[in-house]
PDB file of N, CA and C in Angstrom:
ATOM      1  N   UNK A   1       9.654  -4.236 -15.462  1.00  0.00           N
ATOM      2  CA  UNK A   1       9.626  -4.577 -14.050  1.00  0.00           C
ATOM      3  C   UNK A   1      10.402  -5.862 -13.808  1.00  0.00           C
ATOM      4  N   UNK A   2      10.617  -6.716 -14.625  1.00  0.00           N
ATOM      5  CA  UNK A   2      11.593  -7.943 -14.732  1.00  0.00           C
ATOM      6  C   UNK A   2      10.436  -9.077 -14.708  1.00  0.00           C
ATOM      7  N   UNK A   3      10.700 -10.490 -14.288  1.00  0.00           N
ATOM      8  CA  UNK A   3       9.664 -11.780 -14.498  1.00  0.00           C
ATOM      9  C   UNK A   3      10.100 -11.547 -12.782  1.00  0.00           C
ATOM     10  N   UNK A   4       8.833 -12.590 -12.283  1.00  0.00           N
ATOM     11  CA  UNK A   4       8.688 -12.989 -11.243  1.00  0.00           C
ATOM     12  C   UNK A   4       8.460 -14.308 -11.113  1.00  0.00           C
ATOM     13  N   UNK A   5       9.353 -14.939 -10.648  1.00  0.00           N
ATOM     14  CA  UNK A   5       9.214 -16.389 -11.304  1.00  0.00           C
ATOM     15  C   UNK A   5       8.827 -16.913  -9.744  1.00  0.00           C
ATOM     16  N   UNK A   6       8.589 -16.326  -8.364  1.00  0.00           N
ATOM     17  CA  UNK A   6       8.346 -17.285  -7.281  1.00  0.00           C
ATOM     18  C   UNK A   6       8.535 -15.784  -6.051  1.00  0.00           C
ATOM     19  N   UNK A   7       7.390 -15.903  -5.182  1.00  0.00           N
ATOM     20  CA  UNK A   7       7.348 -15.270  -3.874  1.00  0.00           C
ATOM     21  C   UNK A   7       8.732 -14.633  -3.692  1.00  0.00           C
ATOM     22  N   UNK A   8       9.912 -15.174  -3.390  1.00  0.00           N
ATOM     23  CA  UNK A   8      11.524 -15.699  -3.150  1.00  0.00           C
ATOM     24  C   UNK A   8      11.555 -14.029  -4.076  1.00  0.00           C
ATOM     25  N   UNK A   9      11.744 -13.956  -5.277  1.00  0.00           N
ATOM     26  CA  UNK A   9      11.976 -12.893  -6.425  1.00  0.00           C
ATOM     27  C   UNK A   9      11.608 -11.278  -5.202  1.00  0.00           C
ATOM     28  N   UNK A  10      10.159 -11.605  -5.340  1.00  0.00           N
ATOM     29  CA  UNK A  10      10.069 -10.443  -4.481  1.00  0.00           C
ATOM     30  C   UNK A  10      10.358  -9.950  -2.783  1.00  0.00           C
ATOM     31  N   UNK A  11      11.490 -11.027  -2.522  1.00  0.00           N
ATOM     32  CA  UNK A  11      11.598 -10.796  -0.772  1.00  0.00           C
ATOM     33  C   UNK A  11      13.310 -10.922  -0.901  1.00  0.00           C
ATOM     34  N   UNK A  12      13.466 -10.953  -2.193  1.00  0.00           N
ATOM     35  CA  UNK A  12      15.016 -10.502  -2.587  1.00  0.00           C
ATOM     36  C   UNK A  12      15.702  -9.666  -2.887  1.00  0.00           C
ATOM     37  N   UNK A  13      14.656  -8.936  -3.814  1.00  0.00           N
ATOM     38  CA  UNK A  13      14.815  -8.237  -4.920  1.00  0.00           C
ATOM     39  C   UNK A  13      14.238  -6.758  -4.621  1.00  0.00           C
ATOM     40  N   UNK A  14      14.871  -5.987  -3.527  1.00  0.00           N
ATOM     41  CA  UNK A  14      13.818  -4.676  -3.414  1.00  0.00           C
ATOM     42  C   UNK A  14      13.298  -3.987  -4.237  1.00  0.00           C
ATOM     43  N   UNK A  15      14.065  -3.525  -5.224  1.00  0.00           N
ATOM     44  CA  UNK A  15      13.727  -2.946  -6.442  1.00  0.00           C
ATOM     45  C   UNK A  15      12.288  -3.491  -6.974  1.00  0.00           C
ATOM     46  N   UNK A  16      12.240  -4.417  -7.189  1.00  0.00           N
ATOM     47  CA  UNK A  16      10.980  -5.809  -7.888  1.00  0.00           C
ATOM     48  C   UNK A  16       9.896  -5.631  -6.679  1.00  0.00           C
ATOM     49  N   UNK A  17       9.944  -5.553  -5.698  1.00  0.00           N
ATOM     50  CA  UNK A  17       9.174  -5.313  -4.762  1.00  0.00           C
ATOM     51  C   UNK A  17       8.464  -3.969  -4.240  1.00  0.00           C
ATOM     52  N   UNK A  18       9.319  -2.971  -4.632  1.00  0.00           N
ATOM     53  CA  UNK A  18       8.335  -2.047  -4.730  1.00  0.00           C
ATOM     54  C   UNK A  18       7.832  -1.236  -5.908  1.00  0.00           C
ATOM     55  N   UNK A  19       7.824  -2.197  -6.895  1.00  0.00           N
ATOM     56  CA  UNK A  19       7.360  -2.030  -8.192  1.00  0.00           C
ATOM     57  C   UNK A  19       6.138  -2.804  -8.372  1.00  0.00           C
ATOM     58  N   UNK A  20       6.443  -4.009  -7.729  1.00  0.00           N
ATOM     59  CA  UNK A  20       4.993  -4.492  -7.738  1.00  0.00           C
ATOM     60  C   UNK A  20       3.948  -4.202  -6.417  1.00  0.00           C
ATOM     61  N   UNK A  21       4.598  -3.359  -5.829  1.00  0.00           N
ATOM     62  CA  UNK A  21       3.786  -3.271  -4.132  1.00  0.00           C
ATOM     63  C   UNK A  21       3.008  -2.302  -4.799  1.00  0.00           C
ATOM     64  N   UNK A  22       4.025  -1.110  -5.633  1.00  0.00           N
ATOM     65  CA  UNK A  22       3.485   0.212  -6.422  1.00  0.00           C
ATOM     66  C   UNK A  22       2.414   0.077  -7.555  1.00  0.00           C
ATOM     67  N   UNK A  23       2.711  -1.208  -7.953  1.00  0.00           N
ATOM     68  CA  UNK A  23       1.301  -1.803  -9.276  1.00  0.00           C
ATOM     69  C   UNK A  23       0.346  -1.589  -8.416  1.00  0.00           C
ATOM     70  N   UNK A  24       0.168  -2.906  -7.750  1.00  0.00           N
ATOM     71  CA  UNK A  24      -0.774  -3.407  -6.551  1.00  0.00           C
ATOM     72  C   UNK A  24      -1.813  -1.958  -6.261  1.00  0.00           C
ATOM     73  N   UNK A  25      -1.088  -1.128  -5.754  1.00  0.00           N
ATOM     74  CA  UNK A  25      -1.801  -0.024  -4.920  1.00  0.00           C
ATOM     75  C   UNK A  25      -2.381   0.615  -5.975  1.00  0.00           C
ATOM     76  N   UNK A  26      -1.687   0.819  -7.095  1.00  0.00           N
ATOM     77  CA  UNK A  26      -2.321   1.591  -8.388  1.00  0.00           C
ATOM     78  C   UNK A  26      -3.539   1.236  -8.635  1.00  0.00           C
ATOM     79  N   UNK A  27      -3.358  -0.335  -8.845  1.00  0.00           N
ATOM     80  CA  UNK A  27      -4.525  -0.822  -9.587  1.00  0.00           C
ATOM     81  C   UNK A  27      -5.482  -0.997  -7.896  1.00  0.00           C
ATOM     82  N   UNK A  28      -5.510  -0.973  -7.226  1.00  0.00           N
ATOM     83  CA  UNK A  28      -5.852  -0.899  -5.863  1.00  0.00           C
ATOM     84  C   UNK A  28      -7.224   0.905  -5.801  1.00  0.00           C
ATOM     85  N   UNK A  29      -6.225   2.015  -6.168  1.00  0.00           N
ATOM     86  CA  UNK A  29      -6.687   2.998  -6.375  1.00  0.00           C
ATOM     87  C   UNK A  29      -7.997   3.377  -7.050  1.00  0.00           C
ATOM     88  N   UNK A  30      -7.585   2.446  -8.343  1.00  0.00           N
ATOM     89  CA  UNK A  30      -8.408   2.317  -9.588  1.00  0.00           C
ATOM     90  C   UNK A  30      -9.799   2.055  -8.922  1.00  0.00           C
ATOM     91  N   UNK A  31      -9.482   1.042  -8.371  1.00  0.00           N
ATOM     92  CA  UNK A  31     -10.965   0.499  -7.865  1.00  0.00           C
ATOM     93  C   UNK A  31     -11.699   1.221  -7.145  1.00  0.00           C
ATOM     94  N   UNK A  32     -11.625   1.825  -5.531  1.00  0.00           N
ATOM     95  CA  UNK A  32     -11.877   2.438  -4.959  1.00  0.00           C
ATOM     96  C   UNK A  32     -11.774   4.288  -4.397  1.00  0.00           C
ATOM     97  N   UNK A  33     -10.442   4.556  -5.861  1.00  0.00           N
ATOM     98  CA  UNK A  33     -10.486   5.810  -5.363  1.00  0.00           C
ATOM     99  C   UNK A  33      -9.172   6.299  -4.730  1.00  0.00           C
ATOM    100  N   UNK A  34      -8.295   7.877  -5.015  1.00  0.00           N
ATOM    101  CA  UNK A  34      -7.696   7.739  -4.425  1.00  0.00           C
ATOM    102  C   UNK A  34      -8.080   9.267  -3.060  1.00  0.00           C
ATOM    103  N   UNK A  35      -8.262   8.041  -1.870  1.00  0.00           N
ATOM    104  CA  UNK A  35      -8.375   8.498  -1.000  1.00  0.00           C
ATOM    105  C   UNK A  35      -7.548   8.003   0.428  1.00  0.00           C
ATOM    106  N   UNK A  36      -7.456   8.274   1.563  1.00  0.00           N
ATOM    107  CA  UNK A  36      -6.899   7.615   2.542  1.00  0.00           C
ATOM    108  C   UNK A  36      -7.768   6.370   3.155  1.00  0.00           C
ATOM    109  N   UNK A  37      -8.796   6.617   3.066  1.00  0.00           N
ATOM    110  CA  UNK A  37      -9.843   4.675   3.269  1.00  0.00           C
ATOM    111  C   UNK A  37      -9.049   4.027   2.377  1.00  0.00           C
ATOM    112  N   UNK A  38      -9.354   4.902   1.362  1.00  0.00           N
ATOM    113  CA  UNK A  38      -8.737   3.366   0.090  1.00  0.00           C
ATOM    114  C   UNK A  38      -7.750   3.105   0.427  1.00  0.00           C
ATOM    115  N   UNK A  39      -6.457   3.358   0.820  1.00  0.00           N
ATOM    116  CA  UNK A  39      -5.168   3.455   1.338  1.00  0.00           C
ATOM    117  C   UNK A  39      -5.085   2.723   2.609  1.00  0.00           C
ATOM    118  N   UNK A  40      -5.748   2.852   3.248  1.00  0.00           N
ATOM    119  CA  UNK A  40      -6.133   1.554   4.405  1.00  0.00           C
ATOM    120  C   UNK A  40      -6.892   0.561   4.058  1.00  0.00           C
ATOM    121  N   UNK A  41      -8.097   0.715   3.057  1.00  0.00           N
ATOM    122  CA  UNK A  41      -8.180  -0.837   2.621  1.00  0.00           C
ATOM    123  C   UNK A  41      -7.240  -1.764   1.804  1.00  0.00           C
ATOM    124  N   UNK A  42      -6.243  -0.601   1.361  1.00  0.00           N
ATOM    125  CA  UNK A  42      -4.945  -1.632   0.978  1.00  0.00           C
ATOM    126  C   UNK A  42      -4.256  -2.541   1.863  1.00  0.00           C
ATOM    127  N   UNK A  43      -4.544  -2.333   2.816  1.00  0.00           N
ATOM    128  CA  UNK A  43      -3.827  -2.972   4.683  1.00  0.00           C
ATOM    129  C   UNK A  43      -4.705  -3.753   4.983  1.00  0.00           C
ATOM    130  N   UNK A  44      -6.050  -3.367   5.321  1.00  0.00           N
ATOM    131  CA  UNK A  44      -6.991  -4.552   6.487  1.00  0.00           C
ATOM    132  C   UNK A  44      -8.371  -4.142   5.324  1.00  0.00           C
ATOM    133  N   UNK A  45      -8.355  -3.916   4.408  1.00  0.00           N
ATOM    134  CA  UNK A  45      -9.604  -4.640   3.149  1.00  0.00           C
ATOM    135  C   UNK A  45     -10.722  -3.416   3.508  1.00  0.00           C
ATOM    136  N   UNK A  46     -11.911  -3.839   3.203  1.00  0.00           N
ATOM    137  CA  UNK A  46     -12.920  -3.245   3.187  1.00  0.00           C
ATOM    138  C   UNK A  46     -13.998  -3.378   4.009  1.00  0.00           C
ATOM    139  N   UNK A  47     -13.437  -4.456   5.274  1.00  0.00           N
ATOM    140  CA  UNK A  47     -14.972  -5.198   6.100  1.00  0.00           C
ATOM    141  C   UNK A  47     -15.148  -3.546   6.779  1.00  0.00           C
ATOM    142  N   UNK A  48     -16.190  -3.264   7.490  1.00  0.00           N
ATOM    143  CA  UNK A  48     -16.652  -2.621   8.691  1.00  0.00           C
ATOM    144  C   UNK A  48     -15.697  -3.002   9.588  1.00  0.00           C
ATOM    145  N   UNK A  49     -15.996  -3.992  10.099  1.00  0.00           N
ATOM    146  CA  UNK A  49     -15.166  -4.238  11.396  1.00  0.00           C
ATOM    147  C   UNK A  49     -13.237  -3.630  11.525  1.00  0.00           C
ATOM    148  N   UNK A  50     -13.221  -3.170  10.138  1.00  0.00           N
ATOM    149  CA  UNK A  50     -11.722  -3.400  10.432  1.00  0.00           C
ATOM    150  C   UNK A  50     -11.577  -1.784  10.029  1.00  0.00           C
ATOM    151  N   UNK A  51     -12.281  -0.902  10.391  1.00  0.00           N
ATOM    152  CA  UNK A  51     -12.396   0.845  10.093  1.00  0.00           C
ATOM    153  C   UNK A  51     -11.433   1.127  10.977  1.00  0.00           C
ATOM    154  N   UNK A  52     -11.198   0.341  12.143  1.00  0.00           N
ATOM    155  CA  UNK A  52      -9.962   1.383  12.738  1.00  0.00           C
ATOM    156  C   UNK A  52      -8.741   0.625  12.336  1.00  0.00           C
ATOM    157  N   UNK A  53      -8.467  -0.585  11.715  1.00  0.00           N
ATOM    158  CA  UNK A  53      -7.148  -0.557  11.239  1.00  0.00           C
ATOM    159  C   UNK A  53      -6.639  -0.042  10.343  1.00  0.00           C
ATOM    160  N   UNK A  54      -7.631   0.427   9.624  1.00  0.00           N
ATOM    161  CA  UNK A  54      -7.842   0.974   8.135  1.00  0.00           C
ATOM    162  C   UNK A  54      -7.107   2.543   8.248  1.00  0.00           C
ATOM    163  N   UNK A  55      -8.171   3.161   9.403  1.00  0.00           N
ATOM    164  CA  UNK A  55      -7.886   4.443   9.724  1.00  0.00           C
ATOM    165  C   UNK A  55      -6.328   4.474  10.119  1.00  0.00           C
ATOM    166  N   UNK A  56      -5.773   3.939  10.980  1.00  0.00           N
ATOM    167  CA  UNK A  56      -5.101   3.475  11.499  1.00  0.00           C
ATOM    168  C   UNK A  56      -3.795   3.688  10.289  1.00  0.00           C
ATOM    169  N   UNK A  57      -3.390   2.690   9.456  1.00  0.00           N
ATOM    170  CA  UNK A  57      -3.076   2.470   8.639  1.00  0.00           C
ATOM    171  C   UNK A  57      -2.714   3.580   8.330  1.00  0.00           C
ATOM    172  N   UNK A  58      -4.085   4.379   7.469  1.00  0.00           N
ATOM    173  CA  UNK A  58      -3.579   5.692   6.786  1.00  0.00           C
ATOM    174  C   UNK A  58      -2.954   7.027   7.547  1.00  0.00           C
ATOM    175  N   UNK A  59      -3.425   6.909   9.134  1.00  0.00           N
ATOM    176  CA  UNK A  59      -2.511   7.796   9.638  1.00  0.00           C
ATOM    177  C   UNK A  59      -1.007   7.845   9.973  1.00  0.00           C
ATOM    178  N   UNK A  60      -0.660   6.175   9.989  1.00  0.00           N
ATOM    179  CA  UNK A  60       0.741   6.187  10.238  1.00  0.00           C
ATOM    180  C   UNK A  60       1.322   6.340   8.739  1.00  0.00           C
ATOM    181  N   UNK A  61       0.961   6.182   7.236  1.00  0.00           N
ATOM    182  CA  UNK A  61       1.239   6.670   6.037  1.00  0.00           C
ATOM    183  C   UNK A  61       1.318   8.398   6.395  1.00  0.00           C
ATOM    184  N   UNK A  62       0.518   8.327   6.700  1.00  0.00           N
ATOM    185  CA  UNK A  62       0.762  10.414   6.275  1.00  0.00           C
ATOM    186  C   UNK A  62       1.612  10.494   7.899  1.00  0.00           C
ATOM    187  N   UNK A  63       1.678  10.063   8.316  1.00  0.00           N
ATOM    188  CA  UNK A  63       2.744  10.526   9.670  1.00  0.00           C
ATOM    189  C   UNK A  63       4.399  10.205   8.727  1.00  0.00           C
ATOM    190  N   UNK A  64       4.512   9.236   8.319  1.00  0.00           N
ATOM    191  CA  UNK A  64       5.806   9.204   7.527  1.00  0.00           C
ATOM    192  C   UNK A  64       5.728   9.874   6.100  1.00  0.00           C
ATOM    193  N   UNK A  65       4.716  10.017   5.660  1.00  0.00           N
ATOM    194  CA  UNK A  65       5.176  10.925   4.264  1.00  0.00           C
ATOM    195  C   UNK A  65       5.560  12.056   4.638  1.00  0.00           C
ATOM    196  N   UNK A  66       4.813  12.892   5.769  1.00  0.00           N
ATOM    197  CA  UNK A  66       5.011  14.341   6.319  1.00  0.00           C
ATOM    198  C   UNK A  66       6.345  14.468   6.916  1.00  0.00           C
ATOM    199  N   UNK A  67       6.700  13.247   7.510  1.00  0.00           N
ATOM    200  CA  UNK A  67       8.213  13.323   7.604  1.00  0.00           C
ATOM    201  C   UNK A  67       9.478  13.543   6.451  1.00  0.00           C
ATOM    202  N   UNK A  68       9.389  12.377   5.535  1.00  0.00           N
ATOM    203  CA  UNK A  68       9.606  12.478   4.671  1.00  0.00           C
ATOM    204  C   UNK A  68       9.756  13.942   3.996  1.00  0.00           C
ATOM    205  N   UNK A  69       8.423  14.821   3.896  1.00  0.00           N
ATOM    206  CA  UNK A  69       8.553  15.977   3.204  1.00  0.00           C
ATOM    207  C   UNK A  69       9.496  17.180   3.970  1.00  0.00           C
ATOM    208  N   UNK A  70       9.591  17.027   5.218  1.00  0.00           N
ATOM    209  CA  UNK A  70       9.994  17.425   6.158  1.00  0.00           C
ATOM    210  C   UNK A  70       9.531  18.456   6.914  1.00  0.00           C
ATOM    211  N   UNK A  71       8.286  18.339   7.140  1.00  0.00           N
ATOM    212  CA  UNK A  71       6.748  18.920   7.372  1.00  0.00           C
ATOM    213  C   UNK A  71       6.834  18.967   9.177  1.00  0.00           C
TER     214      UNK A  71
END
């Protein structure tokens, strides 16, 4: 994945950035599961209060993956 020697690395370096955005969520998964909550608590966390950003979140993900697939 290369060194990351400072914030700067990853707002340069796209490649490096979505390698570690892609760790992040992995090990993100691990914890909670892979589901679409979990996928929005990657965005706005795990409080209650924040269920509709969460929701939120994961619908605009599957609105662009489905694009993407060309769905």
């Amino acid at each position: 994945m290369g060194v990351i020697k400072s914030y700067q690395d990853l707002l340069s370096n796209t490649c490096l950035n979505i390698q570690a955005g892609a760790w992040v969520l992995a090990r993100h998964f691990q914890v909670c599961g892979i589901t679409w909550d979990c996928l929005g608590s990657y965005n706005a966390g795990f409080s209650d209060k924040n269920a509709p950003i969460r929701q939120q979140y994961a619908r605009d993900v599957y609105t662009i993956y489905q694009r993407l697939r060309g769905s």
